[in-house]
Protein backbone atom coordinates (compact mmCIF):
# COMPACT_ATOMS: atom_id res chain seq x y z
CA UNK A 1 74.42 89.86 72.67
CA UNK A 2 78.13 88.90 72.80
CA UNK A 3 79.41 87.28 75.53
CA UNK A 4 83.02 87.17 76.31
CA UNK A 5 84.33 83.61 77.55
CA UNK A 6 88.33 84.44 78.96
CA UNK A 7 89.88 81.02 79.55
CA UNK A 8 92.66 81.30 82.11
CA UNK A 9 96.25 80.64 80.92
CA UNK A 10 99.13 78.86 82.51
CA UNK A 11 99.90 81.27 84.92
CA UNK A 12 96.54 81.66 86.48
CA UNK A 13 95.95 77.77 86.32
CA UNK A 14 99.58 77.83 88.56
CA UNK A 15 98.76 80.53 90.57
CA UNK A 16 95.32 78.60 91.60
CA UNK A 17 97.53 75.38 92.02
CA UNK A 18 99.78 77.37 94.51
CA UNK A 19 96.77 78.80 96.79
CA UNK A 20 95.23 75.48 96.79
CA UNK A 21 98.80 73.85 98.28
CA UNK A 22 99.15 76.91 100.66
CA UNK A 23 95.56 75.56 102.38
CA UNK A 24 96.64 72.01 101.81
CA UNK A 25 99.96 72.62 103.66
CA UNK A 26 98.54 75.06 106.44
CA UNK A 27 95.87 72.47 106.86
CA UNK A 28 98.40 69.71 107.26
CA UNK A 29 100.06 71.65 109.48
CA UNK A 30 97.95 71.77 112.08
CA UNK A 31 97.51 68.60 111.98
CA UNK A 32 93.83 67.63 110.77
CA UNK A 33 92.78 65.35 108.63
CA UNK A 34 90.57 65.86 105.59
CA UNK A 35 87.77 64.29 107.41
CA UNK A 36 87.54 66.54 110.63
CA UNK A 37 88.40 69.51 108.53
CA UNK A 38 85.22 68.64 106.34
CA UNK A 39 83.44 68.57 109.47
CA UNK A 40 84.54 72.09 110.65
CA UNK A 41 83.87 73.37 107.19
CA UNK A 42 80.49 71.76 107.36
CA UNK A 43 80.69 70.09 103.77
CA UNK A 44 81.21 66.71 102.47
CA UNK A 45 84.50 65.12 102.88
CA UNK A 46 84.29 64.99 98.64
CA UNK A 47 83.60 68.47 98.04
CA UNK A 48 86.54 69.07 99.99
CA UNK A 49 89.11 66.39 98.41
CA UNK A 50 87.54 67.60 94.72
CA UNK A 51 88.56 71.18 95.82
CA UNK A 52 92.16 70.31 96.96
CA UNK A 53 92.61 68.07 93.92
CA UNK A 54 91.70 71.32 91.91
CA UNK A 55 89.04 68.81 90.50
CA UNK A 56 86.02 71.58 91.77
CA UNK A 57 86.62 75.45 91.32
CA UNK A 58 86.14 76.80 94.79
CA UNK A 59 83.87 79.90 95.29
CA UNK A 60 85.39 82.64 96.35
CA UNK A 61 83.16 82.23 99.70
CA UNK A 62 84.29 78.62 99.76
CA UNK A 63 88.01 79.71 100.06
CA UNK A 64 87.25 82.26 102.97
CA UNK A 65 85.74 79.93 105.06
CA UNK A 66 88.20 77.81 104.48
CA UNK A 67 90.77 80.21 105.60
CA UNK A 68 88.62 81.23 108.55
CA UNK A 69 88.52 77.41 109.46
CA UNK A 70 92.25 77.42 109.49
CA UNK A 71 92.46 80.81 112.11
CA UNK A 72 93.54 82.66 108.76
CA UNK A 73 92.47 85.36 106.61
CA UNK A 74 92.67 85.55 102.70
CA UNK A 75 94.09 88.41 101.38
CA UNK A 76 93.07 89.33 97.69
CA UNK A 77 96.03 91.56 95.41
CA UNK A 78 94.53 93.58 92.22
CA UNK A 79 97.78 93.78 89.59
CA UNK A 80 98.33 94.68 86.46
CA UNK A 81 99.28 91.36 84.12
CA UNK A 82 103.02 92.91 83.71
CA UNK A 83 103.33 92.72 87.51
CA UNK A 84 101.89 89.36 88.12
């Protein structure tokens, strides 16, 4: 069986980096903390530093409740590489 690993170049790794500073800002924004947005999220206040620091790769599910959490709803684009 052959398996396929794709390793994600510079431009996903900054794209990533980008979504991750959107939540950060947004989350700043409204003004809470890491702490009582941990709570809301209903995860450790670790999981949630590790996944800002882009230490942890969020789940997909992860990143939707964390939009949801924030009164916000994340919108997914399919493009072709040449358009990205």
């Amino acid at each position: 069986m052959n398996k396929f690993i794709v390793k994600p170049d510079e431009s996903d790794l900054a794209e990533r980096k980008r979504i991750l500073q959107a939540f950060i800002e947004e989350r700043e924004r409204q003004h809470v903390t890491q702490t009582e947005f941990a709570s809301r999220m209903q995860i450790p206040k670790q999981s949630l530093s590790r996944m800002e620091q882009a230490v942890q790769d969020p789940h997909l599910f992860t990143l939707q409740r964390y939009a949801s959490v924030l009164h916000k709803r994340l919108v997914f684009q399919l493009v072709d590489i040449e358009d990205a």
